[in-house]
Protein backbone atom coordinates (compact mmCIF):
# COMPACT_ATOMS: atom_id res chain seq x y z
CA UNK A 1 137.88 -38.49 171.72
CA UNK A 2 136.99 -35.12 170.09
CA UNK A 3 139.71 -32.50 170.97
CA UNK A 4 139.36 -29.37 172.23
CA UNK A 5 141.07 -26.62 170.78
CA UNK A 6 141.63 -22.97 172.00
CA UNK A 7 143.84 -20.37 170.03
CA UNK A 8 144.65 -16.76 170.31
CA UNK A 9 144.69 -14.52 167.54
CA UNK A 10 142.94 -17.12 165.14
CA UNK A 11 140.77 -14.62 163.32
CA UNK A 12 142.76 -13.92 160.69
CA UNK A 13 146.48 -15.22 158.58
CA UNK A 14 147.85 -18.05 160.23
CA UNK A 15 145.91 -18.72 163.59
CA UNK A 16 142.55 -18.95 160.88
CA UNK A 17 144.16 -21.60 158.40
CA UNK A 18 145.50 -23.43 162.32
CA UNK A 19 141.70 -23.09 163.05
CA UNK A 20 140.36 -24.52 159.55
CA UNK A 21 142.30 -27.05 159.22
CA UNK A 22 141.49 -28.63 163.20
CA UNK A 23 138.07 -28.06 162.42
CA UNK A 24 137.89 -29.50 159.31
CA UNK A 25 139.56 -32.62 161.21
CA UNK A 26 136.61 -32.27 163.29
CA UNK A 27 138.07 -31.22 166.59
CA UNK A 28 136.19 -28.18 168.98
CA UNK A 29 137.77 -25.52 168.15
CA UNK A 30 137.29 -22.20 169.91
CA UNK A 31 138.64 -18.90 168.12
CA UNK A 32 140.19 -16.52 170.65
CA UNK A 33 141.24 -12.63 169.02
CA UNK A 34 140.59 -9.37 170.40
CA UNK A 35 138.76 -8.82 167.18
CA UNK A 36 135.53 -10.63 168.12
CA UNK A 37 133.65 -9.25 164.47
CA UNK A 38 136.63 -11.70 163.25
CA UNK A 39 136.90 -13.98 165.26
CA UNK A 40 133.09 -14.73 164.63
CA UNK A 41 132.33 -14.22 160.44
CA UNK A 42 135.98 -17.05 160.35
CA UNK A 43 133.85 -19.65 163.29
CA UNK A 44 131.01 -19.18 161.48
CA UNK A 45 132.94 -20.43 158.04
CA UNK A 46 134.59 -23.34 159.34
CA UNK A 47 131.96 -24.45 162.14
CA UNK A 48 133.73 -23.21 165.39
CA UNK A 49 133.41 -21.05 168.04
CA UNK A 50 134.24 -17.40 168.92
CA UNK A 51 135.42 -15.08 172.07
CA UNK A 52 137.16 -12.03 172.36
CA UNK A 53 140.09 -12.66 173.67
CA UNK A 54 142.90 -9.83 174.14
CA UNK A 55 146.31 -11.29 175.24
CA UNK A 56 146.90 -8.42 177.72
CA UNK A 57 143.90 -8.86 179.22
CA UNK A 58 143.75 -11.18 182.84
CA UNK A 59 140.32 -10.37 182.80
CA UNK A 60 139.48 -11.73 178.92
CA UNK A 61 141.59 -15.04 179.74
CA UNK A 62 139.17 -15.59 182.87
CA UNK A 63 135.92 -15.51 180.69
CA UNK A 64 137.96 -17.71 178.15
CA UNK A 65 138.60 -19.83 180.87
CA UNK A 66 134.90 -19.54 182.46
CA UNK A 67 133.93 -20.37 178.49
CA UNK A 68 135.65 -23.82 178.58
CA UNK A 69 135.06 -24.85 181.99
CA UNK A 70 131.40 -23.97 181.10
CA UNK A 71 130.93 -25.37 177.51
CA UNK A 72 133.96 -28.17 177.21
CA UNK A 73 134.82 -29.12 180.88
CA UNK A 74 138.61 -28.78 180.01
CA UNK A 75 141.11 -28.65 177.42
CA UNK A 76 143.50 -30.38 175.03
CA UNK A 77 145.46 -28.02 173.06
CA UNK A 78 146.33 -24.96 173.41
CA UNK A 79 147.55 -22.65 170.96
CA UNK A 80 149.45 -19.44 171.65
CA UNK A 81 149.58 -17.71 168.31
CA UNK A 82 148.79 -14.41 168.91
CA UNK A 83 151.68 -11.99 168.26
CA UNK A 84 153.21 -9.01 167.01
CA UNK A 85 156.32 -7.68 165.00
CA UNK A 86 158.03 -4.39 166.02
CA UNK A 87 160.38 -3.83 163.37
CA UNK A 88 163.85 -0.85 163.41
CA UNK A 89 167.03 -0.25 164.52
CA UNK A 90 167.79 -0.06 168.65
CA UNK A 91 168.45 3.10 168.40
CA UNK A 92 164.91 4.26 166.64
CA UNK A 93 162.67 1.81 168.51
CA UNK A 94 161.19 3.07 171.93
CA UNK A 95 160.62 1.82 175.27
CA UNK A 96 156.90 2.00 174.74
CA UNK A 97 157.63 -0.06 171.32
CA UNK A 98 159.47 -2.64 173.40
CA UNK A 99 156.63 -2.55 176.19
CA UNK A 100 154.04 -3.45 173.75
CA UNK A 101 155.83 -5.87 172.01
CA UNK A 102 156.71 -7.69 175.41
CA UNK A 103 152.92 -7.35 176.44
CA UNK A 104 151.40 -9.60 173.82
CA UNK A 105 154.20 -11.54 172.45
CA UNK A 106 155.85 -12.86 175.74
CA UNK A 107 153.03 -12.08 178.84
CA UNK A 108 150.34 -13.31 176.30
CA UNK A 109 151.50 -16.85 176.77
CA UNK A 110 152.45 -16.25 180.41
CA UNK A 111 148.71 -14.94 180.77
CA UNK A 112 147.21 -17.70 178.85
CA UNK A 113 148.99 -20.60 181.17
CA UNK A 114 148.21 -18.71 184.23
CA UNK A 115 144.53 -19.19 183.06
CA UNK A 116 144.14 -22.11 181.36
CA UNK A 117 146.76 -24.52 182.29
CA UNK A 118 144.63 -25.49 184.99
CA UNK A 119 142.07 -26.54 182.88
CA UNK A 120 144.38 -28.77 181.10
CA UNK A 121 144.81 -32.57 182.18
CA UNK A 122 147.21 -35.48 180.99
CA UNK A 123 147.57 -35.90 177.63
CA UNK A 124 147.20 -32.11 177.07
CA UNK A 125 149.18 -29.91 174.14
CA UNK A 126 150.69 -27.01 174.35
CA UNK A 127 151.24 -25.37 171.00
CA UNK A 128 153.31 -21.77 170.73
CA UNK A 129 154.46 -19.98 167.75
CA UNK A 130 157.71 -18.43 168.03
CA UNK A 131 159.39 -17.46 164.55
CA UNK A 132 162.95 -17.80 163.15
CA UNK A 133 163.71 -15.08 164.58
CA UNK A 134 164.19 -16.63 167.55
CA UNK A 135 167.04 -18.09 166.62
CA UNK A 136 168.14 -16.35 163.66
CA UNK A 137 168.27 -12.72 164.89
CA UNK A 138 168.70 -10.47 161.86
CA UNK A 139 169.29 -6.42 162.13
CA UNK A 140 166.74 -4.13 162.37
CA UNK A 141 164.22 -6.36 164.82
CA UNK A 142 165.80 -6.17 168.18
CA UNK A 143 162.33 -6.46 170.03
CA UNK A 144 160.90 -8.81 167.51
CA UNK A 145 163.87 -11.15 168.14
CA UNK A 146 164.26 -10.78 171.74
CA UNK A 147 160.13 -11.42 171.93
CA UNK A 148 160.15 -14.58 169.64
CA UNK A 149 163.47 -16.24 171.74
CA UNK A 150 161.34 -15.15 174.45
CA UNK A 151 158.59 -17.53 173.41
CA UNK A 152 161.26 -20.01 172.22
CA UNK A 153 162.67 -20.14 175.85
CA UNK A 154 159.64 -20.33 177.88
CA UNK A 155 159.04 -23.14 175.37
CA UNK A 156 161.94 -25.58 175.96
CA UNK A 157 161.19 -24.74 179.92
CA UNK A 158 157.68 -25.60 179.97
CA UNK A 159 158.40 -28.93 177.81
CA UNK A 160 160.51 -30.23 180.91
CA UNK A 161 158.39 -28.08 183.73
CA UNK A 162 154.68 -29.58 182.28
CA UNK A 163 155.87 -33.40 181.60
CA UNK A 164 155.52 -34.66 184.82
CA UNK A 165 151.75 -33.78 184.31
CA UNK A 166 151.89 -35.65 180.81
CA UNK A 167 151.28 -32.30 179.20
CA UNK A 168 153.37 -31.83 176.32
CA UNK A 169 155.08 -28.54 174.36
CA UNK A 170 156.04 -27.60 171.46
CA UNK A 171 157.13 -24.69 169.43
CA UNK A 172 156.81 -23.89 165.68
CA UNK A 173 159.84 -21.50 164.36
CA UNK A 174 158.41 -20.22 160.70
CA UNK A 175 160.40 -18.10 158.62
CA UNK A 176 158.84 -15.26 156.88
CA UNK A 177 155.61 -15.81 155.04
CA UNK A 178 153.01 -13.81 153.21
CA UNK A 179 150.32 -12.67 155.85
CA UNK A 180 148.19 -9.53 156.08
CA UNK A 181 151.79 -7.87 157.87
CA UNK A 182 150.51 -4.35 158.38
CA UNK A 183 147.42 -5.45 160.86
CA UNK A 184 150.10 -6.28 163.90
CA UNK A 185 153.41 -4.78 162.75
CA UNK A 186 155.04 -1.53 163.99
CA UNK A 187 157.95 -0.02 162.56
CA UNK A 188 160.41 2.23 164.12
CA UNK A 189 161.25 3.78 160.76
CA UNK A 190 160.18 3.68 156.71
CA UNK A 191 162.92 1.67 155.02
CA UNK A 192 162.47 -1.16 158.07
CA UNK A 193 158.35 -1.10 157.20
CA UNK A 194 159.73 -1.52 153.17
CA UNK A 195 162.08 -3.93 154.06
CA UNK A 196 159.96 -6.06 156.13
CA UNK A 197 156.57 -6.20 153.85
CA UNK A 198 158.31 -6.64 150.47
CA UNK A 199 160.18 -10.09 152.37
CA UNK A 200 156.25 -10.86 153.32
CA UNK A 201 155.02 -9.97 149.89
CA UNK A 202 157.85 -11.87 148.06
CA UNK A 203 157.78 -15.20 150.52
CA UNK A 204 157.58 -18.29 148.01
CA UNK A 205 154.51 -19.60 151.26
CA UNK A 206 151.28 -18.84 152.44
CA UNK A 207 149.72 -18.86 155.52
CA UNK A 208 147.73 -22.01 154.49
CA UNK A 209 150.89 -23.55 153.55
CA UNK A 210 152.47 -22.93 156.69
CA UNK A 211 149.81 -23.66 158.74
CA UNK A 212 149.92 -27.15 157.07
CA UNK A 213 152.88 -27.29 158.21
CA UNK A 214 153.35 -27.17 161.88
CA UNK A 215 149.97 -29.35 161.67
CA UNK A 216 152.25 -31.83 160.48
CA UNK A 217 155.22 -31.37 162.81
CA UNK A 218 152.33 -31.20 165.98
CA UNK A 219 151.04 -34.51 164.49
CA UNK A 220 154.21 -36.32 164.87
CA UNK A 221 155.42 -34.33 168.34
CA UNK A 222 158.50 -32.96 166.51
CA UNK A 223 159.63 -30.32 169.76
CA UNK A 224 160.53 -27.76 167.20
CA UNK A 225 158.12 -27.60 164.09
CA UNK A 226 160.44 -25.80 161.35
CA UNK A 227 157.99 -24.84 157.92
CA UNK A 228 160.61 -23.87 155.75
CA UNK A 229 162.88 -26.34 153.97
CA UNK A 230 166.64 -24.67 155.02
CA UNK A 231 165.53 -23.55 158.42
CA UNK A 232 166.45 -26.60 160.12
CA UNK A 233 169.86 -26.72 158.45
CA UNK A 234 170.48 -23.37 159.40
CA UNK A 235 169.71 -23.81 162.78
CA UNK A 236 172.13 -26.86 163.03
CA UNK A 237 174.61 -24.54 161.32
CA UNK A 238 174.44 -22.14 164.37
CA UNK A 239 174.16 -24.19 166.78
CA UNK A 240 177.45 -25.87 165.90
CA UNK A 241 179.86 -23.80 163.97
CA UNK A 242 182.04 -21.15 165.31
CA UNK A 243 179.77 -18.04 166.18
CA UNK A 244 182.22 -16.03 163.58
CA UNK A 245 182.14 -18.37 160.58
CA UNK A 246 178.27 -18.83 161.48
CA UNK A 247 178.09 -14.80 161.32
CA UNK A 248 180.35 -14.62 158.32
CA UNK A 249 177.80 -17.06 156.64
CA UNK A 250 174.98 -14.83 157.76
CA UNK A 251 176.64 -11.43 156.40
CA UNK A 252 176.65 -13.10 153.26
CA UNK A 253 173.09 -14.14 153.00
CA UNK A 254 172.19 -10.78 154.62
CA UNK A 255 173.66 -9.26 151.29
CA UNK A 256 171.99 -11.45 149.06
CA UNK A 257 168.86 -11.05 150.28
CA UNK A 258 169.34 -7.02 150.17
CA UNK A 259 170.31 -8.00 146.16
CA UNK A 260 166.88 -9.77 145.64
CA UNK A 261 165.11 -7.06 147.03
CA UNK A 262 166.30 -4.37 145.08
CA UNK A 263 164.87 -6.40 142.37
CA UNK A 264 161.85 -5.62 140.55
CA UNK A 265 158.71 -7.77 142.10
CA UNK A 266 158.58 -10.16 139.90
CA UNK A 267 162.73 -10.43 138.98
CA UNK A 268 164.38 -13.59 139.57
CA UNK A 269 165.62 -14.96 142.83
């Protein structure tokens, strides 16, 4: 049977290359992003379909809904990939930053199961993408963490809450990766927007690359997808060493990576 694919913010960087590569496996694949111009010229390329679909919006989840009821008669796999980053230090980053943050990158998935879980049977895939970060929470992204562990925790409840229905949940964790960063990132200050884009700009993957990726870990119903080769070893690391050798580890690596990005673009890593 043909699936049926929906997912949010798949005009552009990673949810496109998620899109491409289900259509070109010849799934259904409807493109949700509150850029509909978007959304549209990337369905058009890769033979899909396109709605706008803002992930604050109740009322743009019930025509997405109305759209599959209509068109498909239900769904198979969800995707929750829209986000954003709010990047700074607490004491620079706002309440507003923090509201915004929380709107699309948490309620956007609690939004998106309020509408289309229903339409969603046994057998049925839930697909969200957290980051790293919500595990690994670096300085200087207090929102962006607390968002992505956000997504990471509503995971790991759904995956026991949506079994009895035989739908199943996963969540894909990747590290940084080059993407067009400035189109959903805010930053509380100028040396956390430097910091942030030159880790994007200098990541050794791409969003095709990643994308490949947690296709691979959805294929084989890994719970967490990880798309980087030490992320799953550093995970293990914090989940069982002692919190202050795992932080004295991280201190360390925090001071390496401020090394390589002094460095020249280019230098040697």
């Amino acid at each position: 049977m043909t699936q049926r694919v929906f997912i949010t913010g798949g005009a552009g960087g990673l949810g496109r290359e998620m899109a491409r590569l289900w259509a070109a496996r010849g799934a259904q694949v409807l493109i949700g992003d509150i850029d509909l111009d978007a959304a549209q010229t990337t369905a058009s390329e890769i033979g899909a379909s396109a709605i706008r679909c803002d992930v604050t919006s109740p009322e743009d989840f019930a025509q997405v809904a109305t759209w599959i009821s209509d068109h498909w008669g239900g769904l198979d796999v969800l995707v929750n990939n829209a986000g954003v980053a709010q990047m700074g230090p607490m004491d620079k980053t706002t309440v507003e930053d923090w509201q915004w943050a929380i709107d699309i990158n948490v309620l956007g998935i609690v939004r998106a199961c309020e509408a289309l879980l229903p339409l969603m049977g046994a057998g049925g895939r839930m697909l969200n993408i957290a980051s790293m970060a919500a595990m690994l929470h670096l300085p200087g992204a207090a929102a962006y963490n607390a968002t992505k562990a956000a997504v990471l925790a509503i995971s790991e409840t759904l995956m026991l809450e949506l079994e009895p229905r035989g739908i199943s949940v996963q969540v894909a964790c990747p590290a940084f990766f080059r993407t067009d960063l400035a189109k959903n990132m805010r930053a509380s200050d100028a040396e956390s927007a430097r910091v942030t884009t030159r880790l994007v700009e200098r990541s050794r993957l791409g969003a095709p690359e990643i994308a490949a990726a947690i296709l691979g870990g959805f294929d084989t119903g890994t719970p967490h997808i990880f798309t980087h080769p030490n992320s799953r070893r550093t995970w293990l690391f914090k989940r069982y060493l002692p919190f202050g050798t795992f932080q004295n580890m991280m201190r360390k690596q925090l001071k390496k990576l401020e090394q390589r990005l002094a460095r020249p673009q280019g230098g040697k890593s």
